[in-house]
Protein backbone atom coordinates (compact mmCIF):
# COMPACT_ATOMS: atom_id res chain seq x y z
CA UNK A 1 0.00 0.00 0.00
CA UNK A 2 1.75 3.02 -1.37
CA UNK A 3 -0.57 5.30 0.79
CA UNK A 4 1.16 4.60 4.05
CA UNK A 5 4.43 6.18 3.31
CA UNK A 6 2.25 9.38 1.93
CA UNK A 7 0.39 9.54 5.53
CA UNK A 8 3.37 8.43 7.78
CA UNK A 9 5.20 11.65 6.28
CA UNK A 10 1.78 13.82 6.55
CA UNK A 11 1.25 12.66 10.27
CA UNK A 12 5.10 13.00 10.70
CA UNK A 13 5.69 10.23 12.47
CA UNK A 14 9.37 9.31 13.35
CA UNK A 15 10.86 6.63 11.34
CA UNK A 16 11.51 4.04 14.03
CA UNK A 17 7.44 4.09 14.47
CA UNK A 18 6.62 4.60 11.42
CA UNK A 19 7.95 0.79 10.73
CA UNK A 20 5.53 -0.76 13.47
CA UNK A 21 2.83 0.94 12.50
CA UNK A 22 3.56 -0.37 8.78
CA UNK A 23 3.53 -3.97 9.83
CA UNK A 24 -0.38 -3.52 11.05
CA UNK A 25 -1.65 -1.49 7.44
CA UNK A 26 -4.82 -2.81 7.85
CA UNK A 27 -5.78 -0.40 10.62
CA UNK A 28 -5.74 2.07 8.31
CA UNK A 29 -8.34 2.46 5.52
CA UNK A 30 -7.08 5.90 3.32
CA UNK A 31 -10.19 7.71 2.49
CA UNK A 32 -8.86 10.87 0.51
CA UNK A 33 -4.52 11.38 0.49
CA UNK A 34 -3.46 14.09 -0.92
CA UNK A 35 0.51 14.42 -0.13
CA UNK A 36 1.42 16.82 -3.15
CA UNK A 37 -1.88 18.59 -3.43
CA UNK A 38 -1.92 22.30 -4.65
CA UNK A 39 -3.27 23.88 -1.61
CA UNK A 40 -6.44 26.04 -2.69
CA UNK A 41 -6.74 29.51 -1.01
CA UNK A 42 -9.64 28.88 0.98
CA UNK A 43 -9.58 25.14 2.58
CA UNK A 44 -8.54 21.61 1.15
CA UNK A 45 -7.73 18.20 2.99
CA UNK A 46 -4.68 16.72 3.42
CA UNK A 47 -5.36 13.28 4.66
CA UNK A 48 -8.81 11.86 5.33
CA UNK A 49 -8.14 8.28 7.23
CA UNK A 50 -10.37 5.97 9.44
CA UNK A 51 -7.99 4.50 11.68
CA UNK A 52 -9.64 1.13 13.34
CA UNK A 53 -6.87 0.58 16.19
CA UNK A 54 -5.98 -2.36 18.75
CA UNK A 55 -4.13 -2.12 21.47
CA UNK A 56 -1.03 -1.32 21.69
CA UNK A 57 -1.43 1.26 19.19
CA UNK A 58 0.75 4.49 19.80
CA UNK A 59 2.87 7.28 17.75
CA UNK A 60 5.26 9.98 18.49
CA UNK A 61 4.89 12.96 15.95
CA UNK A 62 7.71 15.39 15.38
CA UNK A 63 7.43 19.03 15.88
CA UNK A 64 6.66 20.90 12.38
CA UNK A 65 5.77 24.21 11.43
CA UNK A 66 3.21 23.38 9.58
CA UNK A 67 -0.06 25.53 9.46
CA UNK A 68 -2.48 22.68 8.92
CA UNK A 69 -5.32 21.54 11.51
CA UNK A 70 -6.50 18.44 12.56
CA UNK A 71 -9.90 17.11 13.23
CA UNK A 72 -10.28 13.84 15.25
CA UNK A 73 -13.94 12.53 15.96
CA UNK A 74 -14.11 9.04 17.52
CA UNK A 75 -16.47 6.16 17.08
CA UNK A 76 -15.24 3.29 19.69
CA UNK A 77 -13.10 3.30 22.38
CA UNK A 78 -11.11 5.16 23.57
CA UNK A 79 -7.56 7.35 22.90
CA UNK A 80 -5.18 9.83 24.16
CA UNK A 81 -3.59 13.13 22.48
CA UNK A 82 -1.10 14.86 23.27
CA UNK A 83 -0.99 18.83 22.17
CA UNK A 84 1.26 20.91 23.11
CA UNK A 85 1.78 19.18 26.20
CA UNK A 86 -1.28 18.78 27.53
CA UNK A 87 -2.96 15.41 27.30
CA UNK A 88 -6.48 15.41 25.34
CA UNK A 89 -8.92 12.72 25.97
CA UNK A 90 -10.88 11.64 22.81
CA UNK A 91 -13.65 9.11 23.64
CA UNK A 92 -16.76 8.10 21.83
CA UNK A 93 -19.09 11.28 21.32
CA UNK A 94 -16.58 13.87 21.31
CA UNK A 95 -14.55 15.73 18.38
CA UNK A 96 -10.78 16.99 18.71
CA UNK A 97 -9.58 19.78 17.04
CA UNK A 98 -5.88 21.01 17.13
CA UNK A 99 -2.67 22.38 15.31
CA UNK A 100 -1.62 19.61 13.79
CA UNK A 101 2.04 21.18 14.55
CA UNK A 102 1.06 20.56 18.57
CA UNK A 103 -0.06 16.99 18.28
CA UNK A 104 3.04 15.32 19.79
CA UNK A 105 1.97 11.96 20.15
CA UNK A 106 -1.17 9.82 19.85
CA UNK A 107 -1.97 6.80 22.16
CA UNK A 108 -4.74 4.20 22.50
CA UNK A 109 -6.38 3.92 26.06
CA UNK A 110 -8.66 0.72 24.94
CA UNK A 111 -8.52 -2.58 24.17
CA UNK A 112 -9.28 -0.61 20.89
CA UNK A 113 -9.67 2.52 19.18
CA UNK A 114 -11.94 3.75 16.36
CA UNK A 115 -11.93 7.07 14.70
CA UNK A 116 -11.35 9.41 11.85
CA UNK A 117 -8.49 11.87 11.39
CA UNK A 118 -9.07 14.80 8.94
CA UNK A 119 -5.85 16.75 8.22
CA UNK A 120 -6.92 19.96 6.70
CA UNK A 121 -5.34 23.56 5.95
CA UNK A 122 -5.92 27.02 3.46
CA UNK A 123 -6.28 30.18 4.37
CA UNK A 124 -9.31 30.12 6.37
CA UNK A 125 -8.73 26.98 8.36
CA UNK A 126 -7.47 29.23 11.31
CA UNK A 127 -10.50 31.07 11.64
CA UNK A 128 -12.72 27.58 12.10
CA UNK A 129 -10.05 26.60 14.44
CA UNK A 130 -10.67 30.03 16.37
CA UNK A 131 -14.43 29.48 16.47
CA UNK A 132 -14.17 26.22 17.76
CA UNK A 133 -14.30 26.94 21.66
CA UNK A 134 -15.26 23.36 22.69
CA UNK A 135 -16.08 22.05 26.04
CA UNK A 136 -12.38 21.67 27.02
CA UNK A 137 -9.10 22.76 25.31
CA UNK A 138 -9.21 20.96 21.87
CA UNK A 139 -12.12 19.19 22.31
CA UNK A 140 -15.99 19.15 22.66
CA UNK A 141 -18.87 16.48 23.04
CA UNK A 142 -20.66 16.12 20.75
CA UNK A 143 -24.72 15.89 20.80
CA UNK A 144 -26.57 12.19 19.95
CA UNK A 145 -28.29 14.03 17.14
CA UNK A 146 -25.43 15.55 15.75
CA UNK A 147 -25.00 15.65 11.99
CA UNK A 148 -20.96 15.40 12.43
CA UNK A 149 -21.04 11.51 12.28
CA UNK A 150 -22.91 11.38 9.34
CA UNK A 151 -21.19 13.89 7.53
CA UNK A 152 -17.96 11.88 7.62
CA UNK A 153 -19.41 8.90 7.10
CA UNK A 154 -21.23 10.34 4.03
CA UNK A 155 -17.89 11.26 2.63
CA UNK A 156 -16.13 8.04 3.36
CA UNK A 157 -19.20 6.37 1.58
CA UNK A 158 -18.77 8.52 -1.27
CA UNK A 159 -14.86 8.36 -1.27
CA UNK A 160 -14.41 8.15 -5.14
CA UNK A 161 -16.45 11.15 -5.83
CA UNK A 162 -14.76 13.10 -3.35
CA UNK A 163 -11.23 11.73 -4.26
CA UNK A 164 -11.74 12.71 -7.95
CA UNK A 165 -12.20 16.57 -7.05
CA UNK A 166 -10.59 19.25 -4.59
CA UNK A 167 -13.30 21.07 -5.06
CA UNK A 168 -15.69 18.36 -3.76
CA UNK A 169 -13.67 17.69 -1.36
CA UNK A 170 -13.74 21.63 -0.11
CA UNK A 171 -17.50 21.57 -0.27
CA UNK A 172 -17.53 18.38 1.97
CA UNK A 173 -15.31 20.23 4.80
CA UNK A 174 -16.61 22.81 4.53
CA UNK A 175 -20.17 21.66 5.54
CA UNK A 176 -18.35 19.43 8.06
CA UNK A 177 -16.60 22.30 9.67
CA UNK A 178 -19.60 24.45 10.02
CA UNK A 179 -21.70 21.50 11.67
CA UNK A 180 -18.69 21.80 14.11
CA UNK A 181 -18.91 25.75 15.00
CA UNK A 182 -22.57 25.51 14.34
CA UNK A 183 -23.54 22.62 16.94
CA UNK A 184 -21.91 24.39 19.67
CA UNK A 185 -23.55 27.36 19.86
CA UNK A 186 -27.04 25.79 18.46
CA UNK A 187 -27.11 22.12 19.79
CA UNK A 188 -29.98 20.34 17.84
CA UNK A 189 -31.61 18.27 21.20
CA UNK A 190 -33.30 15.01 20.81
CA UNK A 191 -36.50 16.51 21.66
CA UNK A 192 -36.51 18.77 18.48
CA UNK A 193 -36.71 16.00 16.25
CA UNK A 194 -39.48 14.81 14.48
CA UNK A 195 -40.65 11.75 16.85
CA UNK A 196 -41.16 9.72 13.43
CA UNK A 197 -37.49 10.32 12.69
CA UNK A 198 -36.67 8.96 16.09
CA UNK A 199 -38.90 5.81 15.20
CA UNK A 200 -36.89 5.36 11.96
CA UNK A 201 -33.73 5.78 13.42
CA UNK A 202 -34.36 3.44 16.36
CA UNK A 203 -35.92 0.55 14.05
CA UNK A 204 -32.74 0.84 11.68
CA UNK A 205 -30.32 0.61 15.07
CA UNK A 206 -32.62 -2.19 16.82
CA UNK A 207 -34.06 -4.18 13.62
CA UNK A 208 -31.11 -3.70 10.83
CA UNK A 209 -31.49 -7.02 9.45
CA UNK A 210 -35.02 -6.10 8.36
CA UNK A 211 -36.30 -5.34 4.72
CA UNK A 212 -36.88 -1.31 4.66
CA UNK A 213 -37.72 1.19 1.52
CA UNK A 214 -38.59 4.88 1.25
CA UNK A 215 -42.00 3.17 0.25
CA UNK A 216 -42.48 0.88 3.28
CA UNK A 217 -41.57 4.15 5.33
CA UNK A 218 -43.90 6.33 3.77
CA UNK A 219 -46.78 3.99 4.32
CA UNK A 220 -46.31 3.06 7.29
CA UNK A 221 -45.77 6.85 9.11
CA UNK A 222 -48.00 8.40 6.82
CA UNK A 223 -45.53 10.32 5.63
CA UNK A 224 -44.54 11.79 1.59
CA UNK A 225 -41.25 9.65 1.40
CA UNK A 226 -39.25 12.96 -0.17
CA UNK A 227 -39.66 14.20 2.82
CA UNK A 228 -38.95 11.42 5.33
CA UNK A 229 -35.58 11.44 3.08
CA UNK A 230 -34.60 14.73 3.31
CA UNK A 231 -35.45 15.56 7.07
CA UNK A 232 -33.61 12.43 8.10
CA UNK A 233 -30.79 13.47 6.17
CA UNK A 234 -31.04 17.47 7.72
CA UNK A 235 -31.47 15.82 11.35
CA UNK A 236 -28.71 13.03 11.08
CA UNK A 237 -26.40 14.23 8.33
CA UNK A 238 -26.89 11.24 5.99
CA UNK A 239 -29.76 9.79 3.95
CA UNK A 240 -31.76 7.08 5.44
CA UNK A 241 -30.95 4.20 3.40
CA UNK A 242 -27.24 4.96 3.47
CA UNK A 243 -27.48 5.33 7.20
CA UNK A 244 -29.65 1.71 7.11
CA UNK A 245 -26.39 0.27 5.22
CA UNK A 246 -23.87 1.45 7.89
CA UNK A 247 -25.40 -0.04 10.34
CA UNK A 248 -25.79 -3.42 8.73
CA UNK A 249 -22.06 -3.33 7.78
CA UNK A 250 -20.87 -2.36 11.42
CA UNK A 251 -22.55 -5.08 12.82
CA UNK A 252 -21.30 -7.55 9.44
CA UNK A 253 -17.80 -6.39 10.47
CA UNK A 254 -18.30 -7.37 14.11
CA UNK A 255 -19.13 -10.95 13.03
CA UNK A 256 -16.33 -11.34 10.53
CA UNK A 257 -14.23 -10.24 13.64
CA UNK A 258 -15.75 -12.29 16.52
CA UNK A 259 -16.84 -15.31 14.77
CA UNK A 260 -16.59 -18.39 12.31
CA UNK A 261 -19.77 -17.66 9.99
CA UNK A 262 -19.35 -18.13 6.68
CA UNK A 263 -19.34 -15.01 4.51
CA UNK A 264 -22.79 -15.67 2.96
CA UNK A 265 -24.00 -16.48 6.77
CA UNK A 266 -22.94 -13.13 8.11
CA UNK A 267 -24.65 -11.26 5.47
CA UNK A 268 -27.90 -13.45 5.26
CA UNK A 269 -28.00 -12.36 9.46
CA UNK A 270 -27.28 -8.78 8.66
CA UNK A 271 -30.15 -8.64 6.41
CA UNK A 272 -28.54 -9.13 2.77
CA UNK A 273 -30.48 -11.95 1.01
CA UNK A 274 -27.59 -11.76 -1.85
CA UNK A 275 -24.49 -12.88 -0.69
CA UNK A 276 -22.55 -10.59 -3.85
CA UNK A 277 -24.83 -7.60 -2.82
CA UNK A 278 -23.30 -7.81 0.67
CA UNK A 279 -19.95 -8.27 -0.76
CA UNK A 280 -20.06 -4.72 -3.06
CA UNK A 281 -21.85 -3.18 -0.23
CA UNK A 282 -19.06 -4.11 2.28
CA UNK A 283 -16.27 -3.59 -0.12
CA UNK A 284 -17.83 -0.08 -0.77
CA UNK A 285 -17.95 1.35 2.85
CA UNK A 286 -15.01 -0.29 4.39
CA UNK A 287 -12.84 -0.62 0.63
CA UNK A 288 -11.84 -4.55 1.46
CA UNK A 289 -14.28 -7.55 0.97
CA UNK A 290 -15.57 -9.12 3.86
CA UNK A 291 -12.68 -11.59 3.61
CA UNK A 292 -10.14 -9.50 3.41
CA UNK A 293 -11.60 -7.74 6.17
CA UNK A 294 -11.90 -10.95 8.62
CA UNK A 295 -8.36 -12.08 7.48
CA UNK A 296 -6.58 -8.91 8.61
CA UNK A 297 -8.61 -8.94 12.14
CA UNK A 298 -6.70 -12.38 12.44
CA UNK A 299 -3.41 -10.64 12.31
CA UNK A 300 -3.51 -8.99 16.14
């Protein structure tokens, strides 16, 4: 994987490290790597990487004057930063931002450690870093409803469109940056969602192996289905179906990890009747095949 040299440099980890970390590539799934880039005035992204981490994942970073940012929002478990030092707890729920120049070193505090690392820059990326007051220094939690998660995972869906265009890729952070700022100062609370977009949400966490379509949805809340589609997607920053599928793969990928199914098995119990239509869906959110996937689990 050519990538890994590309982000080792970009993260600026020391060499010595840099070799461990190489022998365990498949904790790191590149979603957009852009080492050489032409930096555009306003913002572009410099790395865009979901990191899936066992322990005893850890880094030292040298010092750099480099005027980029970065933006760290966990999924599972649990991690440490260090910034300048001062330590930084990043947990599930809450969202790191820092100069990238600060980050020091990077540590796991859990048997493992999920999350996504957006190294951004341009001319305005100082004044998002500026707004960002968060709860603590260099970080905030981050609300249940918050659109933040599906943002990101809308992009890393998407990954080829994004990857094919800087300025897709500026559009994308930029939207992901405002949700930031903007769902500090205006927190969108449970209880201001639609109650029917609650319902949805809970049967697609609780019941993801069902059958579901904008059609079954509309009839059974009653509901115009274009507009089931695009509140969900205002209230929870991706589109309902897409959001369906990322549940249905999280889960898949649990079972690849903690069990002997076979391939066809795991996606039959994850609600895929087609074994090769839980392959490409697999392949195209995590960019491995479910074997692939289960094979480099096997490797920690």
């Amino acid at each position: 994987m050519e990538f890994i040299d590309e982000l080792m440099g970009i993260l600026g980890i020391q060499t010595g490290e840099a070799g461990d970390l190489k022998k365990n590539l498949q904790m790191f799934l590149p979603v957009i790597i852009n080492a050489s880039v032409e930096p555009l005035p306003y913002l572009y992204i410099r790395a865009f990487v979901h990191i899936d981490a066992r322990y005893p994942y850890h880094y030292r970073a040298s010092l750099t004057d480099s005027g980029e940012y970065s933006l760290i929002l966990t999924k599972n478990g649990e991690g440490a930063l260090t910034v300048g030092g001062t330590e930084v707890h990043a947990g599930p729920g809450t969202l790191c931002l820092l100069p990238q120049r600060l980050l020091t070193s990077i540590r796991i505090r859990s048997s493992r450690w999920e999350y996504y690392q957006i190294i951004f820059g341009g001319a305005q990326a100082g004044w998002f870093f500026s707004n960002f007051t968060g709860g603590e220094l260099y970080r905030t939690d981050i609300s249940p409803a918050s659109r933040l998660p599906g943002i990101i995972y809308s992009m890393e869906t998407n990954r080829e469109y994004y990857a094919q265009s800087p300025l897709r890729q500026l559009s994308g952070l930029t939207a992901l940056l405002c949700e930031a700022i903007d769902g500090q100062h205006s927190l969108v609370q449970t209880e201001n969602i639609p109650k029917y977009l609650l319902a949805i949400k809970q049967d697609f966490d609780k019941d993801y192996r069902q059958y579901y379509s904008l059609d079954m949805l509309e009839k059974k809340y009653s509901i115009n289905k274009y507009k089931i589609a695009k509140e969900f997607t205002y209230y929870f920053g991706t589109a309902p179906i897409h959001y369906l599928t990322g549940q249905r793969i999280e889960n898949a990928k649990k079972l690849l990890s903690t069990t002997n199914l076979k391939i066809n098995e795991v996606g039959h119990f994850v609600g895929y009747e087609n074994t090769t239509h839980f392959i490409n869906s697999f392949k195209k959110l995590t960019g491995m095949t479910p074997l692939v996937y289960r094979n480099s689990r096997h490797t920690f």
